[in-house]
N, C-alpha and C. Protein backbone atom coordinates (compact mmCIF):
# COMPACT_ATOMS: atom_id res chain seq x y z
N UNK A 1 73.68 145.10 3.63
CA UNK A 1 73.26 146.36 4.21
C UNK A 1 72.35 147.10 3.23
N UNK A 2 71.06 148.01 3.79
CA UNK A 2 70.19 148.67 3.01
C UNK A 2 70.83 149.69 2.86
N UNK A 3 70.64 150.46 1.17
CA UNK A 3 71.23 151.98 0.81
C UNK A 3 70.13 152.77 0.76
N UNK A 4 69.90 153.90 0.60
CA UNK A 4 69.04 154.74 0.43
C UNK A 4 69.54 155.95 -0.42
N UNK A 5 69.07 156.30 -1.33
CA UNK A 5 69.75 157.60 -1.98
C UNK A 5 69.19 158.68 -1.33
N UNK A 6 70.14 159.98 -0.47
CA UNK A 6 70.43 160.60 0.35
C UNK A 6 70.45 161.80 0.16
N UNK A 7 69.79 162.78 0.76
CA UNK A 7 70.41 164.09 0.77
C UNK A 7 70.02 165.23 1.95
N UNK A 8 70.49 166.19 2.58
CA UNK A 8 70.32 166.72 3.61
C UNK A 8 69.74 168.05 2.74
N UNK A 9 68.59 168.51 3.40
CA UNK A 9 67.97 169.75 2.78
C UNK A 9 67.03 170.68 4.03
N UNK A 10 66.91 171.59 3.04
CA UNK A 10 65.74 172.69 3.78
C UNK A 10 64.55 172.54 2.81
N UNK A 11 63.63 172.02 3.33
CA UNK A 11 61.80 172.51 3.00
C UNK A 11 61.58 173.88 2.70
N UNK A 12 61.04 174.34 1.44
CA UNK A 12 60.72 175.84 0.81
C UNK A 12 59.22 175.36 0.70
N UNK A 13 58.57 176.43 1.57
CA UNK A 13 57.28 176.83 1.12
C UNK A 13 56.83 177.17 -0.45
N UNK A 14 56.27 177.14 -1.08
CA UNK A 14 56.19 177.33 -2.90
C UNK A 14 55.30 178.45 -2.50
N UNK A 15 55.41 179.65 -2.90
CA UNK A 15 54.92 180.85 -2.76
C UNK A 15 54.18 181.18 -4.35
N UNK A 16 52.41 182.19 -4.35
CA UNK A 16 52.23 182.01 -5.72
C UNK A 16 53.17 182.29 -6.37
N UNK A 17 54.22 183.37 -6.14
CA UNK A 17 55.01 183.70 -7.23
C UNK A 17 56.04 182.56 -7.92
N UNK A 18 56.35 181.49 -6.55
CA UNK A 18 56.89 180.90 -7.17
C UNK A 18 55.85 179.78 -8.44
N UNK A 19 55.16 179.54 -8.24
CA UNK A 19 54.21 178.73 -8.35
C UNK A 19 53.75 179.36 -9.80
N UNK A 20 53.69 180.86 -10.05
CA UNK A 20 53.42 181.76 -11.31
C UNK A 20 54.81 181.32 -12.49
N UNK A 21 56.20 182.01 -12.04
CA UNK A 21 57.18 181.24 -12.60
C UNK A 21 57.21 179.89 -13.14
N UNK A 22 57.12 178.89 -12.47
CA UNK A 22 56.62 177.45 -12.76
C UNK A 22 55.97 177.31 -13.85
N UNK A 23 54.61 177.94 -13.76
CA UNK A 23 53.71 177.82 -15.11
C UNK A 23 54.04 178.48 -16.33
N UNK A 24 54.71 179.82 -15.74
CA UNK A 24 55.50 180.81 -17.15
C UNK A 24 56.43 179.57 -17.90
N UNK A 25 57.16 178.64 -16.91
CA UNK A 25 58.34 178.32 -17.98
C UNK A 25 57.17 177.20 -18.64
N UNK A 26 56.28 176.39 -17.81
CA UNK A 26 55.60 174.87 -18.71
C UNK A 26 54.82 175.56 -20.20
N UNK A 27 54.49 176.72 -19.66
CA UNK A 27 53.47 177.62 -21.32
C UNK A 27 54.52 177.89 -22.02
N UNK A 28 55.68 178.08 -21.94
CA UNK A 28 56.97 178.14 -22.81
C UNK A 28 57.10 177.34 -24.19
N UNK A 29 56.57 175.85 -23.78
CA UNK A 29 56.96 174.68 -24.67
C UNK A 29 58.60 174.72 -24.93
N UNK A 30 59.53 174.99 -23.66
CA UNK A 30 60.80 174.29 -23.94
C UNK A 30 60.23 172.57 -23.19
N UNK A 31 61.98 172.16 -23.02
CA UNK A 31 61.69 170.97 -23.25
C UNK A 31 62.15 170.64 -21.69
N UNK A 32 61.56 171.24 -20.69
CA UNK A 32 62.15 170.67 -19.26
C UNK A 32 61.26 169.90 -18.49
N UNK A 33 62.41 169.65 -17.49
CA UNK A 33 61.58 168.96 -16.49
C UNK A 33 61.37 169.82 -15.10
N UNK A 34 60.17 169.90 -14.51
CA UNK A 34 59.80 171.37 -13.55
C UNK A 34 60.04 170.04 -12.01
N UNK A 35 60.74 170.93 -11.43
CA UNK A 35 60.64 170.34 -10.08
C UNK A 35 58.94 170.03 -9.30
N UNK A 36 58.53 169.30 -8.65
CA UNK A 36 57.20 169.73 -8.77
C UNK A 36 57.28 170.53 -7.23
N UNK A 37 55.91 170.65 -7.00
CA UNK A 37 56.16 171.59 -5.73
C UNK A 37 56.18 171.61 -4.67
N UNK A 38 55.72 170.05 -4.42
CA UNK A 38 56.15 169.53 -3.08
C UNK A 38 57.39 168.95 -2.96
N UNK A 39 58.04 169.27 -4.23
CA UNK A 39 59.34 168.36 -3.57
C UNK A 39 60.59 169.52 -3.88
N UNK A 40 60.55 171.02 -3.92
CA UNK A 40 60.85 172.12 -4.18
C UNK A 40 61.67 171.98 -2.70
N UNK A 41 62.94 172.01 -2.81
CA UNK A 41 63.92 172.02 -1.61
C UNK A 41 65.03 173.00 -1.94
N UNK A 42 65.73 172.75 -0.62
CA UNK A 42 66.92 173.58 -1.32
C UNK A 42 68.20 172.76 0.00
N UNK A 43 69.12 172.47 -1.22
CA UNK A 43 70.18 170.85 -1.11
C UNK A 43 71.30 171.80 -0.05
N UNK A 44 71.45 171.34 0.81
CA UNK A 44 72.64 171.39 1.98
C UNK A 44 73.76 170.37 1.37
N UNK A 45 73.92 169.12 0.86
CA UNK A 45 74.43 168.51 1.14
C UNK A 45 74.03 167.13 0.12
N UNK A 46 74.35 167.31 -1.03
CA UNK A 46 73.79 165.21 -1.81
C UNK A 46 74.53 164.40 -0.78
N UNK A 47 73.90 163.17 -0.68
CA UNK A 47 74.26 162.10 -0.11
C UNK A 47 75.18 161.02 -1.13
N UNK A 48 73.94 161.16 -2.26
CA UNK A 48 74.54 159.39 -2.90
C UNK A 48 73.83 158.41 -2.76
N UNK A 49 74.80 157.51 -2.50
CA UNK A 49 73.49 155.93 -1.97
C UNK A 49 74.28 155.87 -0.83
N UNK A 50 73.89 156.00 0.34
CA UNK A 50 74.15 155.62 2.02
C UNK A 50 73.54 154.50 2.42
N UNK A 51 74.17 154.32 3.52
CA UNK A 51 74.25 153.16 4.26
C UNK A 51 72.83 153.35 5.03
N UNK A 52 71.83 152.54 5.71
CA UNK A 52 70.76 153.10 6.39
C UNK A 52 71.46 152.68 7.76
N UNK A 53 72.30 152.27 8.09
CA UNK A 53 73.04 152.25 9.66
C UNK A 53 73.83 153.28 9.65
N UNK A 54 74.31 154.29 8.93
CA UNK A 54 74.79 155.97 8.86
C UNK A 54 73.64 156.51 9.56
N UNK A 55 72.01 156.15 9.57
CA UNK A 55 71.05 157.74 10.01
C UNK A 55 71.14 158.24 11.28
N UNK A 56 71.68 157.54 11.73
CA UNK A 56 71.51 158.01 13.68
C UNK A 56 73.04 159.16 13.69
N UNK A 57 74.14 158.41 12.82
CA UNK A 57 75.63 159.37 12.96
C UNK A 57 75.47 160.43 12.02
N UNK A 58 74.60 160.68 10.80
CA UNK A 58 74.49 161.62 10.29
C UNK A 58 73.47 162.40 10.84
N UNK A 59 72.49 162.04 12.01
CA UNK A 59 71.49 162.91 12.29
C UNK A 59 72.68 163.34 13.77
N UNK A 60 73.83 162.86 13.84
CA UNK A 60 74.44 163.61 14.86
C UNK A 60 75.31 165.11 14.24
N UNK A 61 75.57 165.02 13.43
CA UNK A 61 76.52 165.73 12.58
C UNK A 61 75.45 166.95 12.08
N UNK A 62 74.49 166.28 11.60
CA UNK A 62 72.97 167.36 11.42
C UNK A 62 72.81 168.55 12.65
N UNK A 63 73.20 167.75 13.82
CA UNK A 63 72.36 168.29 15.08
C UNK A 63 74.38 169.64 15.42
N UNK A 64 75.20 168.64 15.01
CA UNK A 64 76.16 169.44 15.61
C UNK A 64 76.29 170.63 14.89
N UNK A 65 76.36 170.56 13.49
CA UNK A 65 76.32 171.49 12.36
C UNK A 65 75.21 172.92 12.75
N UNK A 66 74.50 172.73 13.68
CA UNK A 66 73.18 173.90 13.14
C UNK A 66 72.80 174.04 15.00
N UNK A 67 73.99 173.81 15.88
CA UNK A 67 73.61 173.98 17.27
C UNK A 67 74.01 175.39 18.06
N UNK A 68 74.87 176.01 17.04
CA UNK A 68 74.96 177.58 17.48
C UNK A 68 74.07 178.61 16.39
N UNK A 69 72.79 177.73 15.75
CA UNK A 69 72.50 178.25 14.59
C UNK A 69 71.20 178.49 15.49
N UNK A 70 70.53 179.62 15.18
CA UNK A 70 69.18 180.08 15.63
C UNK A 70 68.25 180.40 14.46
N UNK A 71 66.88 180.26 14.38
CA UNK A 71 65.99 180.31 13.82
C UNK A 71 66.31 181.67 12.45
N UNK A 72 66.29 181.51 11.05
CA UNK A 72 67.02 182.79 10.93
C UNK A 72 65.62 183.08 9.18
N UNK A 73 65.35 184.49 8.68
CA UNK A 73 64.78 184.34 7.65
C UNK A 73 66.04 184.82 5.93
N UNK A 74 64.98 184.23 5.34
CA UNK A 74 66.04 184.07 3.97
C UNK A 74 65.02 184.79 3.02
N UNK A 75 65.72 185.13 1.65
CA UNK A 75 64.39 185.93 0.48
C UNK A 75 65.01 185.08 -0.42
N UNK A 76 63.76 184.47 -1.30
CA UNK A 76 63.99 183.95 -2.01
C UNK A 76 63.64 184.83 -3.40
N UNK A 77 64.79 185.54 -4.50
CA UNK A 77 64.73 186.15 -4.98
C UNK A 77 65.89 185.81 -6.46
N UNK A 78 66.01 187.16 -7.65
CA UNK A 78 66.66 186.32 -8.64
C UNK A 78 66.16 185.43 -9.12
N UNK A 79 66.55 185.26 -10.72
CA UNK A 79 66.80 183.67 -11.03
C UNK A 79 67.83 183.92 -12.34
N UNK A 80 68.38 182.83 -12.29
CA UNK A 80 69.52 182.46 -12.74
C UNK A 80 69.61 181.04 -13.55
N UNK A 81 70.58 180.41 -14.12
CA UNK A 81 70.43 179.67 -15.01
C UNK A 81 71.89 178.89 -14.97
N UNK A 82 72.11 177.31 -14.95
CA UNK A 82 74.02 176.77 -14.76
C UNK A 82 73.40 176.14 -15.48
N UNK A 83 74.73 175.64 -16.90
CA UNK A 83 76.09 176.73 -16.50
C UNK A 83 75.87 177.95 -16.68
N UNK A 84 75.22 178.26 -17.83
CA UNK A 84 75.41 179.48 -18.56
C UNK A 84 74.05 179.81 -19.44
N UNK A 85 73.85 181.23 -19.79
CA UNK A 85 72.89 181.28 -20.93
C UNK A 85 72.61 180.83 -22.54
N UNK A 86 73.64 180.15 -22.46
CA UNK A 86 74.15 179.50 -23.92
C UNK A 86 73.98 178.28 -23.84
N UNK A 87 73.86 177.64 -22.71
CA UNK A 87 73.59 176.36 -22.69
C UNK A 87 73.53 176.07 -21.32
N UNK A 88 71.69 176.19 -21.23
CA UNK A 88 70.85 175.90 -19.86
C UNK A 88 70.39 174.87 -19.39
N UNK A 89 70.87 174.08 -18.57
CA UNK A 89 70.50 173.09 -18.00
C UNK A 89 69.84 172.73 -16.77
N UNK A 90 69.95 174.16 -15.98
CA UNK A 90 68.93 174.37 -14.82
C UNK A 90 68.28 175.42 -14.57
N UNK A 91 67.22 175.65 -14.64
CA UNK A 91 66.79 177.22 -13.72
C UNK A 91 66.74 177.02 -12.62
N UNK A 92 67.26 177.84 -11.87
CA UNK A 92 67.13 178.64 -10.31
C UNK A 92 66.43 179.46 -10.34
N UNK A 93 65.99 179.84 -8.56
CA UNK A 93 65.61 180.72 -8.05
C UNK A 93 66.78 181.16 -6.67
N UNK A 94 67.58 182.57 -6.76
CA UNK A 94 68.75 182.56 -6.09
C UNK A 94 67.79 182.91 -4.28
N UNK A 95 68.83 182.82 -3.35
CA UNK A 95 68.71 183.03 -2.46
C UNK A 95 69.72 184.31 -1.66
N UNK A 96 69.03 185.29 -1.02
CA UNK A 96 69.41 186.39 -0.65
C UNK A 96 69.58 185.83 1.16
N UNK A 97 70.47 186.47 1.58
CA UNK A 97 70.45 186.05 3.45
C UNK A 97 70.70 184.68 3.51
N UNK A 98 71.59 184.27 2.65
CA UNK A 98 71.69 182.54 2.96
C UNK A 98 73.21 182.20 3.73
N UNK A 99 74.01 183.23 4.30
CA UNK A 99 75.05 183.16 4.94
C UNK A 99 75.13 181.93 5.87
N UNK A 100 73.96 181.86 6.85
CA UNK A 100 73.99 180.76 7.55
C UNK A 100 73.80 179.46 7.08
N UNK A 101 72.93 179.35 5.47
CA UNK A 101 72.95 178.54 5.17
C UNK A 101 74.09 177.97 4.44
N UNK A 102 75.30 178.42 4.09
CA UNK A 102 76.24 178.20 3.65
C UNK A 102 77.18 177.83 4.90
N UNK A 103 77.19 178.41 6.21
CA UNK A 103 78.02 178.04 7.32
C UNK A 103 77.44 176.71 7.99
N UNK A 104 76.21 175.92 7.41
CA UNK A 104 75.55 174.81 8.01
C UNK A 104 75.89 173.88 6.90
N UNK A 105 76.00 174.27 5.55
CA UNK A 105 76.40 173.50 4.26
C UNK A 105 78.15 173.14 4.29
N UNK A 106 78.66 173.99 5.09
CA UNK A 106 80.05 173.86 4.44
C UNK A 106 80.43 173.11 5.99
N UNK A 107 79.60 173.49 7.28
CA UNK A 107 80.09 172.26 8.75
C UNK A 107 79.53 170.65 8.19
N UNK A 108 78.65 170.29 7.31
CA UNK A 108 78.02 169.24 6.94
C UNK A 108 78.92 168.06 5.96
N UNK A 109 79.46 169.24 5.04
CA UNK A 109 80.18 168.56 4.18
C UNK A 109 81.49 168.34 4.82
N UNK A 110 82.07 169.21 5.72
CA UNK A 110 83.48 168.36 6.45
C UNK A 110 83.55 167.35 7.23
N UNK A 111 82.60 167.79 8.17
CA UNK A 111 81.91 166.70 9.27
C UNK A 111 81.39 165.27 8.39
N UNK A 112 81.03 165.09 7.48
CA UNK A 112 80.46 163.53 6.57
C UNK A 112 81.51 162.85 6.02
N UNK A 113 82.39 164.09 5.98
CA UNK A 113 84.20 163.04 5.02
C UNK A 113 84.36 162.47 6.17
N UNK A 114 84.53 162.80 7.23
CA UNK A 114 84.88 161.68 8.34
C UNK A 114 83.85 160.26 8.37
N UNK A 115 82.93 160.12 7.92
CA UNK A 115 82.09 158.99 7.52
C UNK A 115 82.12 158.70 6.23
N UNK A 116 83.46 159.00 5.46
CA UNK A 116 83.14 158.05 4.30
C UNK A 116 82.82 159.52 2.89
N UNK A 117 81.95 159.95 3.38
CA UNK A 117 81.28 160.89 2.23
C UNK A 117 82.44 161.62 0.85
N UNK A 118 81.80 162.10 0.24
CA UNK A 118 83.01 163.06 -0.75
C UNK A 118 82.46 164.04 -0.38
N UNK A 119 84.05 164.90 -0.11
CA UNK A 119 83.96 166.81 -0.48
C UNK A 119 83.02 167.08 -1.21
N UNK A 120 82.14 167.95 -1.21
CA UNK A 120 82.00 168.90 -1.97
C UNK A 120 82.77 169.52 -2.66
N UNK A 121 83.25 169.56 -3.99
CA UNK A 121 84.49 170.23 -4.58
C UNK A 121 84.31 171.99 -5.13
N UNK A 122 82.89 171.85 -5.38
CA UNK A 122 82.45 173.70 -5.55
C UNK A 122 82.24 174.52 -5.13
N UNK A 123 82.35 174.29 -3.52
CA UNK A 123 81.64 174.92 -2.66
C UNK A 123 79.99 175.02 -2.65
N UNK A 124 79.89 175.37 -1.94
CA UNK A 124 78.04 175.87 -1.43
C UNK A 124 77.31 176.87 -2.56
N UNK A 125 76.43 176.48 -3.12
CA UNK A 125 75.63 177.46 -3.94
C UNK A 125 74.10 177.73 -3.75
N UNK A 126 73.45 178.58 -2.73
CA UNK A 126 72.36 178.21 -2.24
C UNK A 126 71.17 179.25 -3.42
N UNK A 127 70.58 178.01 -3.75
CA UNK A 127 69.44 178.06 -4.81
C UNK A 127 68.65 176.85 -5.15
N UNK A 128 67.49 177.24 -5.70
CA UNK A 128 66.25 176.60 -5.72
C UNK A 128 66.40 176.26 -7.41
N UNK A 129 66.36 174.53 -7.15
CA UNK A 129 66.70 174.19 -8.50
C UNK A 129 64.36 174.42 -8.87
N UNK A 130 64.34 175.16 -10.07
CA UNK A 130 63.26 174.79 -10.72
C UNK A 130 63.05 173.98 -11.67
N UNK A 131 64.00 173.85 -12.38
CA UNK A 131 63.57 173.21 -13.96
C UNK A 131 64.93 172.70 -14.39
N UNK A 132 64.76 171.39 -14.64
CA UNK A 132 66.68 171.03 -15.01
C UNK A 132 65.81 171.03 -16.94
N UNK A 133 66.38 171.62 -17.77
CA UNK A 133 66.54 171.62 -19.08
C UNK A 133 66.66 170.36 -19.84
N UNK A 134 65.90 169.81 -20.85
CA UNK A 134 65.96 168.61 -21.35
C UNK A 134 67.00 168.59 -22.81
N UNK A 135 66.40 169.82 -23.22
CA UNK A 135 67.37 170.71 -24.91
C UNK A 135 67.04 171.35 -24.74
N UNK A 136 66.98 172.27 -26.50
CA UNK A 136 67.26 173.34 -26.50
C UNK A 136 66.02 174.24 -27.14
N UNK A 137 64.84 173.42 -27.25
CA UNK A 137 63.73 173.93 -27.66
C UNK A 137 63.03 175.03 -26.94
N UNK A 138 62.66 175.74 -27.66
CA UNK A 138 62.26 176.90 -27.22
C UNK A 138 63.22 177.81 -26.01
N UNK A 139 64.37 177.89 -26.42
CA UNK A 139 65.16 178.22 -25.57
C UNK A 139 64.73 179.29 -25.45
N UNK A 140 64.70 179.83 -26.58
CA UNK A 140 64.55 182.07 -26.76
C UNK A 140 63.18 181.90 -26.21
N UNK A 141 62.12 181.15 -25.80
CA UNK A 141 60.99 181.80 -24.98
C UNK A 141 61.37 181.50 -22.93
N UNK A 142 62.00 180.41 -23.27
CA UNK A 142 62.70 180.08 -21.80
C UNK A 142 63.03 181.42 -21.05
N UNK A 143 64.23 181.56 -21.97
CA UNK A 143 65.11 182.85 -21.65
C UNK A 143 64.29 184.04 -21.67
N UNK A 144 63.51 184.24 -22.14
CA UNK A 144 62.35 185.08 -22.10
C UNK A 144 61.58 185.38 -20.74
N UNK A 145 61.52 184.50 -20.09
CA UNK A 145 60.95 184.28 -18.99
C UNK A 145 62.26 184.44 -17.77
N UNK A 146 62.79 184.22 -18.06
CA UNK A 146 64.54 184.00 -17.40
C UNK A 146 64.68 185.32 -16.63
N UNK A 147 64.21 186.21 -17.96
CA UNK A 147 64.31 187.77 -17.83
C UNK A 147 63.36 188.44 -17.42
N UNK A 148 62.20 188.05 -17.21
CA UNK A 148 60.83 188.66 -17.18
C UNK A 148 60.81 188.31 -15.23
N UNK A 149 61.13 187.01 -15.22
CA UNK A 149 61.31 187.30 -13.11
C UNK A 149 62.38 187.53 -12.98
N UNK A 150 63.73 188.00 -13.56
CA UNK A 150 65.03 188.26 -13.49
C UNK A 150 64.86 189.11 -11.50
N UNK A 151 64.61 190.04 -11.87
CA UNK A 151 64.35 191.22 -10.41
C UNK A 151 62.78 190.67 -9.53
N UNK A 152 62.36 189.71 -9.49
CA UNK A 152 61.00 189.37 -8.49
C UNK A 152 61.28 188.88 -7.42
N UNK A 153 60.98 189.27 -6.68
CA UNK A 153 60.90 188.56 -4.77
C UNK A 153 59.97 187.97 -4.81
N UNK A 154 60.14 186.46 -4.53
CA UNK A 154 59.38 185.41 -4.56
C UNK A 154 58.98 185.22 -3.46
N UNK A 155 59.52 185.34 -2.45
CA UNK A 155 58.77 185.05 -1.04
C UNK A 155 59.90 185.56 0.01
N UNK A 156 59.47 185.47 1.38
CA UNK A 156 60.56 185.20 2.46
C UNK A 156 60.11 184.00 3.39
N UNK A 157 61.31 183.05 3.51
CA UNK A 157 61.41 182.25 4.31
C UNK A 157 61.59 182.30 5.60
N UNK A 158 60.98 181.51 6.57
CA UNK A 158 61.74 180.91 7.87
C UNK A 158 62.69 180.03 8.12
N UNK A 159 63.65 179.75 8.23
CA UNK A 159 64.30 178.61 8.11
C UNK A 159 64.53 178.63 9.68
N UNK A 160 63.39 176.75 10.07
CA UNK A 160 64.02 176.48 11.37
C UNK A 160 64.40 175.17 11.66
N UNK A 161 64.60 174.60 10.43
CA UNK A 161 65.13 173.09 10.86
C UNK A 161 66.26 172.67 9.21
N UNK A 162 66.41 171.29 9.38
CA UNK A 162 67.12 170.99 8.17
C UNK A 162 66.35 169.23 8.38
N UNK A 163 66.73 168.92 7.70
CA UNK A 163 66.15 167.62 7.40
C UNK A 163 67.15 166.51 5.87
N UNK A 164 67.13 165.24 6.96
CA UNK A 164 67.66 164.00 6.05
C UNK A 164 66.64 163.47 5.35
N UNK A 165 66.84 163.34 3.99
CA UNK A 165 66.05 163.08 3.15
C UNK A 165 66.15 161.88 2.32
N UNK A 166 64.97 160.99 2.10
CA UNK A 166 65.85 159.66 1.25
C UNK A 166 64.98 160.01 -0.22
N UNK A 167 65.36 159.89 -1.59
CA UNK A 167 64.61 159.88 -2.62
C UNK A 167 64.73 158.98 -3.26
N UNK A 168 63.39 158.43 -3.65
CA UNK A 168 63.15 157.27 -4.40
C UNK A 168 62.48 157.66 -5.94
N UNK A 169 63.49 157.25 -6.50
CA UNK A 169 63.34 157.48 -8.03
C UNK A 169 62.07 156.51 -8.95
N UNK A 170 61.02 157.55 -9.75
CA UNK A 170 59.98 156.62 -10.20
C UNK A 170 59.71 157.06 -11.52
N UNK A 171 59.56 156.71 -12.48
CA UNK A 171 59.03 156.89 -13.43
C UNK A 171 58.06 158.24 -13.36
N UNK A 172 57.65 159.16 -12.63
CA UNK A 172 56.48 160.11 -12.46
C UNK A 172 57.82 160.73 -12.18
N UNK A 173 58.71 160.69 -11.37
CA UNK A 173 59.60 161.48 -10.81
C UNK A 173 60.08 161.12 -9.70
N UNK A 174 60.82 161.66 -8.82
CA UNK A 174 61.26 161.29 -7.40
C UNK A 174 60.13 161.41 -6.15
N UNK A 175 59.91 160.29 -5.16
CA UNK A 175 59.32 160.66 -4.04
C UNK A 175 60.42 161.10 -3.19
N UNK A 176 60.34 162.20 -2.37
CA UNK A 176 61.37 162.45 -0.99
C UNK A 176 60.70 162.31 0.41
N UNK A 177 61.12 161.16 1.19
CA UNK A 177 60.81 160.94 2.15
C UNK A 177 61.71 161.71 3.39
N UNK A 178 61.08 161.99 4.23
CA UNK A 178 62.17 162.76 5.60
C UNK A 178 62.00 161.66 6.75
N UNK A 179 63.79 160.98 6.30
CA UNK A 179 63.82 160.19 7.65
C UNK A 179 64.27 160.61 9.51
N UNK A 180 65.01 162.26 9.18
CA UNK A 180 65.14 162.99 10.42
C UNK A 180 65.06 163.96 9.80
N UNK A 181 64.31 165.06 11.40
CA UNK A 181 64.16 166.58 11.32
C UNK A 181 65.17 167.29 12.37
N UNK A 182 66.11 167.88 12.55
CA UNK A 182 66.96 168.65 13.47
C UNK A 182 66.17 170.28 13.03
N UNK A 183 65.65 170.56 14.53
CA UNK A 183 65.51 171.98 14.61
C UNK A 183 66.68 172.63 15.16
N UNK A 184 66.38 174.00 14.53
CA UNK A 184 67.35 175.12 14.86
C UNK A 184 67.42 175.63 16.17
C-alpha cells in the first residue's frame, strides 16, 4: 500500500505585513528556518504517513466535520514564540476569531481515531507557524523583532474551505500538494 505524509489544513493568504515580518526575522541573522510563503498554512490536524486508500474516508470526515460550519472571517494577529522565550523553537503568528476553527480541529481529530489516527494530546492551538528556530544565534535580535510585531494585525482572513494535504519532503524544503478541497 502507498503512504503519503498527511495533514489537513487551511490556506493563509501571506499579507505584506506578513511577508514584512518574514524579512524582519531573515535580516536578523538568527539561525532559522522561514516557512516559505506559499506553503504558509495553518494545521487542523498532522496526519503522519497515511494510507492513500484512507483519502475518500478522510475526505468524508473532512466534509462531516465543517457541514454545520458556514463561511466565517479570522484576524491574523500577535506573535508568539513555543515553548517559551528562553528557548525558541518556533515563531507564530496567533489567530484571533478562530473558535470555529478549533470546533472543526477538535470534530477532525475524534472522528480520525476511529480510522486508526492518534489523539491529539494538546488540544487545538490555532497559529501560523513562521520560522521553526535552528539555535540560538542571534536570539536577542530575533526577540527583538518578536516584540516589534508583538501588537500588528497582519491581515483578515476568509476561511471557506479546509483541505487534505500530502507533503513531500526535499532538500529545498517541503512541497504541499492538495489532494481534496471540502468547502464550507
Amino acid at each position: 500500500m502507498t503512504k503519503f505524509r498527511g495533514f489537513i489544513a487551511v490556506d493563509i493568504n501571506v499579507s505584506s505585513k506578513i511577508k514584512e515580518f518574514s524579512d524582519e526575522i531573515t535580516k536578523s541573522g538568527a539561525n532559522v528556518k522561514l516557512v516559505e510563503p506559499e506553503n504558509i498554512h495553518l494545521t487542523l490536524k498532522f496526519l503522519g504517513d497515511t494510507d492513500e486508500a484512507l483519502i475518500n474516508k478522510i475526505e468524508e470526515i473532512m466534509k462531516k466535520s465543517v457541514k454545520n460550519v458556514d463561511p466565517f472571517k479570522i484576524q491574523l494577529n500577535r506573535v508568539g514564540v513555543f515553548p517559551n522565550l528562553n528557548y525558541i523553537k518556533v515563531v507564530w503568528i496567533g489567530i484571533q476569531n478562530g473558535e470555529n476553527l478549533a470546533i472543526i480541529a477538535r470534530d477532525i481529530n475524534e472522528k480520525l481515531a476511529n480510522l486508526g489516527f492518534n489523539r491529539d494530546k494538546r488540544g487545538f492551538s490555532a497559529h501560523l507557524t513562521i520560522a521553526r528556530v535552528k539555535s540560538a544565534k542571534n536570539k536577542d535580535k530575533l526577540l527583538q523583532i518578536v516584540n516589534k510585531f508583538q501588537d500588528v494585525e497582519f491581515s483578515n482572513q476568509k476561511i471557506g474551505s479546509i483541505k487534505l494535504k500530502k507533503s513531500d519532503l526535499t532538500p529545498k524544503g517541503p512541497i504541499y500538494t492538495t489532494l481534496r478541497e471540502v468547502k464550507l
